[in-house]
C-alpha atoms as a PDB file:
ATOM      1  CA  UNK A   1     -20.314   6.008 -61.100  1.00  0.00           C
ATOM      2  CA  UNK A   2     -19.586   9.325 -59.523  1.00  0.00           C
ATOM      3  CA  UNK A   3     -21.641  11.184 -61.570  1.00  0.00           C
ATOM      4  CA  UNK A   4     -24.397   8.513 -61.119  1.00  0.00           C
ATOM      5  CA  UNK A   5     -24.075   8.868 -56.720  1.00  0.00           C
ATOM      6  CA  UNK A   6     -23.930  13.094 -57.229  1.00  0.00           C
ATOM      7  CA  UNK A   7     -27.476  13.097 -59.411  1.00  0.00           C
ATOM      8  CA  UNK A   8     -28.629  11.031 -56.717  1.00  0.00           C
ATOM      9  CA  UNK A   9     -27.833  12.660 -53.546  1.00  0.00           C
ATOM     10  CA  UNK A  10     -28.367  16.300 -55.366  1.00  0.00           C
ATOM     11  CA  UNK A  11     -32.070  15.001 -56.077  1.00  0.00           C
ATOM     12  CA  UNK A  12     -32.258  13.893 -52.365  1.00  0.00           C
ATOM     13  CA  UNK A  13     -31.232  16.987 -50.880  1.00  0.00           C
ATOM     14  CA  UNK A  14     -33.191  16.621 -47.577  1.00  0.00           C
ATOM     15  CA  UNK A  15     -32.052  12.978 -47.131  1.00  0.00           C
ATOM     16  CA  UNK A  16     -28.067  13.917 -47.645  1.00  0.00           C
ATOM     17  CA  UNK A  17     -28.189  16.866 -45.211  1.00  0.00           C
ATOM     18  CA  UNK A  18     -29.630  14.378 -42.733  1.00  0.00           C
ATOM     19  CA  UNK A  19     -27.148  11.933 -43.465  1.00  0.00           C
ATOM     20  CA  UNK A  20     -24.023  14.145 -43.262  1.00  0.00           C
ATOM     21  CA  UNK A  21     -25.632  15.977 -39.970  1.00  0.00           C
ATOM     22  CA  UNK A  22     -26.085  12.327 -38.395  1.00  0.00           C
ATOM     23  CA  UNK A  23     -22.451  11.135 -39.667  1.00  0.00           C
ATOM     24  CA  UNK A  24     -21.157  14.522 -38.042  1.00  0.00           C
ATOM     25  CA  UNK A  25     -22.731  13.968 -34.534  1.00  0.00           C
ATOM     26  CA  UNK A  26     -21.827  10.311 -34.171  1.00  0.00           C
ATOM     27  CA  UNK A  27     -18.305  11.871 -35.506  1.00  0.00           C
ATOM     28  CA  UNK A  28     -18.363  14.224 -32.765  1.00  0.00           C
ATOM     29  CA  UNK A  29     -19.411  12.075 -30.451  1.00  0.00           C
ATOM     30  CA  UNK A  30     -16.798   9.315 -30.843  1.00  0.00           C
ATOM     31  CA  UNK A  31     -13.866  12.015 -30.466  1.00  0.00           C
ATOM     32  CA  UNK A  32     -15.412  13.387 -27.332  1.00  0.00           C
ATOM     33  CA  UNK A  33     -15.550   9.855 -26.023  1.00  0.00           C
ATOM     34  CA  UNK A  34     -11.793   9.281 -26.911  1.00  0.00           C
ATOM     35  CA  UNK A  35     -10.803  12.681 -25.551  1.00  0.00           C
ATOM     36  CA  UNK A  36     -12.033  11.729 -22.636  1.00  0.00           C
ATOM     37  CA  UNK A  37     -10.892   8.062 -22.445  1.00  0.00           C
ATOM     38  CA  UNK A  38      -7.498   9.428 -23.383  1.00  0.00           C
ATOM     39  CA  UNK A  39      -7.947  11.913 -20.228  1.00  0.00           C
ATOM     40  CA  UNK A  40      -8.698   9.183 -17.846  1.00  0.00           C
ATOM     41  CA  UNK A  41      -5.803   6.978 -18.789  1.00  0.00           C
ATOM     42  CA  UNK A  42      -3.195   9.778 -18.784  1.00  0.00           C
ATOM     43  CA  UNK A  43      -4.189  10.776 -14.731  1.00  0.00           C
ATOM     44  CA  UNK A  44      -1.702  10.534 -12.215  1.00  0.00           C
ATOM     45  CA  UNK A  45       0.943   9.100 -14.352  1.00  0.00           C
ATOM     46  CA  UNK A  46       3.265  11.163 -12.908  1.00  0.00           C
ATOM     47  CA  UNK A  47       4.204   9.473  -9.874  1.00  0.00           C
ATOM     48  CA  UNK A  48       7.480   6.688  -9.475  1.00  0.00           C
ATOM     49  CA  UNK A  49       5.874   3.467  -8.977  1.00  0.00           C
ATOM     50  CA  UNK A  50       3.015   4.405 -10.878  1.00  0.00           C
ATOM     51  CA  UNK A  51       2.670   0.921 -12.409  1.00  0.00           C
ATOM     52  CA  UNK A  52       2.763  -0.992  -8.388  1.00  0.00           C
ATOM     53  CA  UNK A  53      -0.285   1.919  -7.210  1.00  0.00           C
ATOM     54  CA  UNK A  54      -3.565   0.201  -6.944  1.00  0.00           C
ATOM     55  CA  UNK A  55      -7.137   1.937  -5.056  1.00  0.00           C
ATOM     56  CA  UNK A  56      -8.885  -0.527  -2.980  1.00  0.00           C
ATOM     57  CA  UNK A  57     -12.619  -0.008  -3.502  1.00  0.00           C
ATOM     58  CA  UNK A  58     -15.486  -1.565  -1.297  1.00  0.00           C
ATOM     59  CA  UNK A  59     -19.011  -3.263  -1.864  1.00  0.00           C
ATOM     60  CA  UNK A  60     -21.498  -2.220   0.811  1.00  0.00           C
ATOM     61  CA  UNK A  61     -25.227  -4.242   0.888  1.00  0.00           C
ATOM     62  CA  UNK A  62     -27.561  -1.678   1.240  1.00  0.00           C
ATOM     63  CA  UNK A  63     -31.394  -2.234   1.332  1.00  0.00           C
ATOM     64  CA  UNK A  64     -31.445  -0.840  -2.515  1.00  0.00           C
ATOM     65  CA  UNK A  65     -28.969  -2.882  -3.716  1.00  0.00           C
ATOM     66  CA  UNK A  66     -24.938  -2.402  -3.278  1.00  0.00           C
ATOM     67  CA  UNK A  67     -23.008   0.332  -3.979  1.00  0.00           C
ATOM     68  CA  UNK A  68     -19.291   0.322  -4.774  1.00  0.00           C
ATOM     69  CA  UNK A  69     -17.244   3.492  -2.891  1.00  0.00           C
ATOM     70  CA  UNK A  70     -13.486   4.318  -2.297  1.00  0.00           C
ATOM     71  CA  UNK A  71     -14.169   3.869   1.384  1.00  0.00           C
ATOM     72  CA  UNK A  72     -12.736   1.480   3.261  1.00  0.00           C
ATOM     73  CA  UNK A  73     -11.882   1.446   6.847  1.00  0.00           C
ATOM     74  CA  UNK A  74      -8.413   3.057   8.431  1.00  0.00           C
ATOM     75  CA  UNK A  75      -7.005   0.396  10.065  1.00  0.00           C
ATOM     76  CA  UNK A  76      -7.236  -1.810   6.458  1.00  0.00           C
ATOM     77  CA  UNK A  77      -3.984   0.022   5.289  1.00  0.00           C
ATOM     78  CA  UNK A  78      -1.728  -1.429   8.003  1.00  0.00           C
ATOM     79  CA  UNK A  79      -3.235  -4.707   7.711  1.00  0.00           C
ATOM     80  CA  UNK A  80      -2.673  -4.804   4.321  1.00  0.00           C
ATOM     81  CA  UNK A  81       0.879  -5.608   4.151  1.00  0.00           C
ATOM     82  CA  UNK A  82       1.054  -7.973   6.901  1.00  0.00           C
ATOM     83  CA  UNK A  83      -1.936 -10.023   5.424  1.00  0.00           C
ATOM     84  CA  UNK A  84      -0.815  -9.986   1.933  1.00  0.00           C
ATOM     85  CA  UNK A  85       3.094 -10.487   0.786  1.00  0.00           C
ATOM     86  CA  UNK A  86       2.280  -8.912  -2.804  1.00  0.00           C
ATOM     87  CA  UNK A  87       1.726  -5.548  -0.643  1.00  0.00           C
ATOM     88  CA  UNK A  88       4.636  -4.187   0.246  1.00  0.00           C
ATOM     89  CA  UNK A  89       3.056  -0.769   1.505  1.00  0.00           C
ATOM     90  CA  UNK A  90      -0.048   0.857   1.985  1.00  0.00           C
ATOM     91  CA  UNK A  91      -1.444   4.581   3.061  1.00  0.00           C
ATOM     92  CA  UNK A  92      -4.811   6.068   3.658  1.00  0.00           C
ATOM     93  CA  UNK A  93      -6.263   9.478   2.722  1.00  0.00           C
ATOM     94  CA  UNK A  94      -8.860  10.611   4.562  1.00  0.00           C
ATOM     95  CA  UNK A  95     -11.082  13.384   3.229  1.00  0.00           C
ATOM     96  CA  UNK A  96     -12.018  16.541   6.126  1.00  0.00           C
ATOM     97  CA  UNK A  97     -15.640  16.691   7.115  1.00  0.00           C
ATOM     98  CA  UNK A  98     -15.645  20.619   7.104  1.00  0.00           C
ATOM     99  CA  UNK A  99     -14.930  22.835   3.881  1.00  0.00           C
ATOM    100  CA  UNK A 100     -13.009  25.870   5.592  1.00  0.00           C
ATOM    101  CA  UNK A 101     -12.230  29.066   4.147  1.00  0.00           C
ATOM    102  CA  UNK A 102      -9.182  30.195   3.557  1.00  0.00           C
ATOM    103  CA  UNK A 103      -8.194  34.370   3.196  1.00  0.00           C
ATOM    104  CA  UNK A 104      -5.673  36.627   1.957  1.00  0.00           C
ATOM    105  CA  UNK A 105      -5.648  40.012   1.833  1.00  0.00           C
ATOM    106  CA  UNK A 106      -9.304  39.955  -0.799  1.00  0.00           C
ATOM    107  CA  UNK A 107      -8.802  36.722  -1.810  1.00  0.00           C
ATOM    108  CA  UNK A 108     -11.145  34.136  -0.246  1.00  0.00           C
ATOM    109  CA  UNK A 109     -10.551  30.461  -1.320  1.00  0.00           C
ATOM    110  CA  UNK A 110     -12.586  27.296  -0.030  1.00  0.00           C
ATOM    111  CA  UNK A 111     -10.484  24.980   0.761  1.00  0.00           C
ATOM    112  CA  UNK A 112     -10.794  20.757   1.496  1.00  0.00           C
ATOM    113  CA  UNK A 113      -8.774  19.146   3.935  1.00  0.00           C
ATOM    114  CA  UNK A 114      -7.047  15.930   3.212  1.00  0.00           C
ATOM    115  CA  UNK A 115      -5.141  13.573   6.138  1.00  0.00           C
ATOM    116  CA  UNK A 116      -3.010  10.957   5.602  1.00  0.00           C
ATOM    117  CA  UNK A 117      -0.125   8.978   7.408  1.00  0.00           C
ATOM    118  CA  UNK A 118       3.283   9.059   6.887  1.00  0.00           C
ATOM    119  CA  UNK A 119       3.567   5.915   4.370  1.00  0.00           C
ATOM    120  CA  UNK A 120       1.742   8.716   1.666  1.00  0.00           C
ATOM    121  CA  UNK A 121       4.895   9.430   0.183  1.00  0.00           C
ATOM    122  CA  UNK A 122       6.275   6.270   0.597  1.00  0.00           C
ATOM    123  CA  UNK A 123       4.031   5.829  -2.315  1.00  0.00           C
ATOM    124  CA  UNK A 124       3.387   8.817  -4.109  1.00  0.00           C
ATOM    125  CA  UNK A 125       5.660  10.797  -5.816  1.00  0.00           C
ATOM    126  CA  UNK A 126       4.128  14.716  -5.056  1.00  0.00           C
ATOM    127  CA  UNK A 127       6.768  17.435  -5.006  1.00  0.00           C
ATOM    128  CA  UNK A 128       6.585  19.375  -2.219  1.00  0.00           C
ATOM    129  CA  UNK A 129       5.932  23.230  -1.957  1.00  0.00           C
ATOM    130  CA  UNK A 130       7.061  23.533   1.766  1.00  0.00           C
ATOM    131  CA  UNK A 131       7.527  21.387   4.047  1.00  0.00           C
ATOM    132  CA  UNK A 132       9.805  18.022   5.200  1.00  0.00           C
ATOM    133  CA  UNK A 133       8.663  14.211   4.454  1.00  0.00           C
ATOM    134  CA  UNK A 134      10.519  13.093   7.303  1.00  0.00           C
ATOM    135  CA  UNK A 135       7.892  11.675   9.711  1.00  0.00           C
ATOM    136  CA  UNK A 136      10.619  12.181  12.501  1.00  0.00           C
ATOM    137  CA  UNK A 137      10.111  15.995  11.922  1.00  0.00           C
ATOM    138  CA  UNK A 138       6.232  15.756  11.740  1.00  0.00           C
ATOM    139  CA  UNK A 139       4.141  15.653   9.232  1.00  0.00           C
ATOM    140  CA  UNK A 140       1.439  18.038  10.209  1.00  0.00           C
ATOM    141  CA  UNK A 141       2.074  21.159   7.866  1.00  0.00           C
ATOM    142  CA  UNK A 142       2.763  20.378   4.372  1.00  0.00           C
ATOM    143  CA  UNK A 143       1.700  22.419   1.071  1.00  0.00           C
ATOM    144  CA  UNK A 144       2.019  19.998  -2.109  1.00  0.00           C
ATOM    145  CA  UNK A 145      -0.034  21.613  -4.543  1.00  0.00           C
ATOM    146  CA  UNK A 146      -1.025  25.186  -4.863  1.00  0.00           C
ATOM    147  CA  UNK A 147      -4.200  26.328  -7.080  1.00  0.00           C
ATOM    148  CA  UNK A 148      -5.127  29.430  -8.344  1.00  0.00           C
END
């Protein structure tokens, strides 16, 4: 039976190397897609309460159809838990408007700016760099993350 498939695919040559190129690329393609999968499930697992963290998304009606964004307005995160008794807390993260730079010495960075209220780390679990959580202190200068 072996012999039998060998003289066959040996006489075929054109039609195996197709074959085995096609099997490799759907190969290929099937541990990218897992890789990535894998990648997507693994983010932010870091934090506490990771199982209780939820991102409320929003449906807007536009004239070419509707379009689902993180967006949602400010004041929904304090209405949140008084609305709903499955919430117990709630934050918002709003994203800056204007990229700034940031330099050191010969190092120029661009740099986002992110704001959020106090309830943040209520929630999340980032270690801090510098800084104080304590909302009675302020919470205007804090460094959580530093990239290269």
């Amino acid at each position: 039976m072996l012999r039998n498939f060998l003289r066959n695919k040996l006489k075929d040559r054109q039609f195996t190397w197709l074959n085995i190129a096609g099997l490799s690329i759907a190969l290929t393609g099937v541990l990218l897609i897992y890789l990535w999968v894998a990648d997507e499930r693994n983010t932010d697992k870091f934090h506490a309460n990771n199982d209780q963290l939820y991102q409320v998304m929003s449906h807007i009606k536009l004239p070419d159809g509707i379009h689902t964004g993180e967006y949602t307005p400010y004041m929904l995160s304090r209405a949140l838990p008084t609305a709903l008794p499955d919430i117990s807390d709630a934050t918002c993260l709003l994203q800056g408007f204007i990229e700034d730079a940031l330099s050191a010495g010969e190092k120029h960075a661009k740099i986002t700016r992110y704001f959020a209220d106090y309830h943040f780390f209520n929630l999340f679990s980032f270690p801090l760099i510098a800084g104080n959580k304590d909302p009675e202190n302020g919470l205007r200068q804090l460094i959580t993350k530093s990239s290269p």
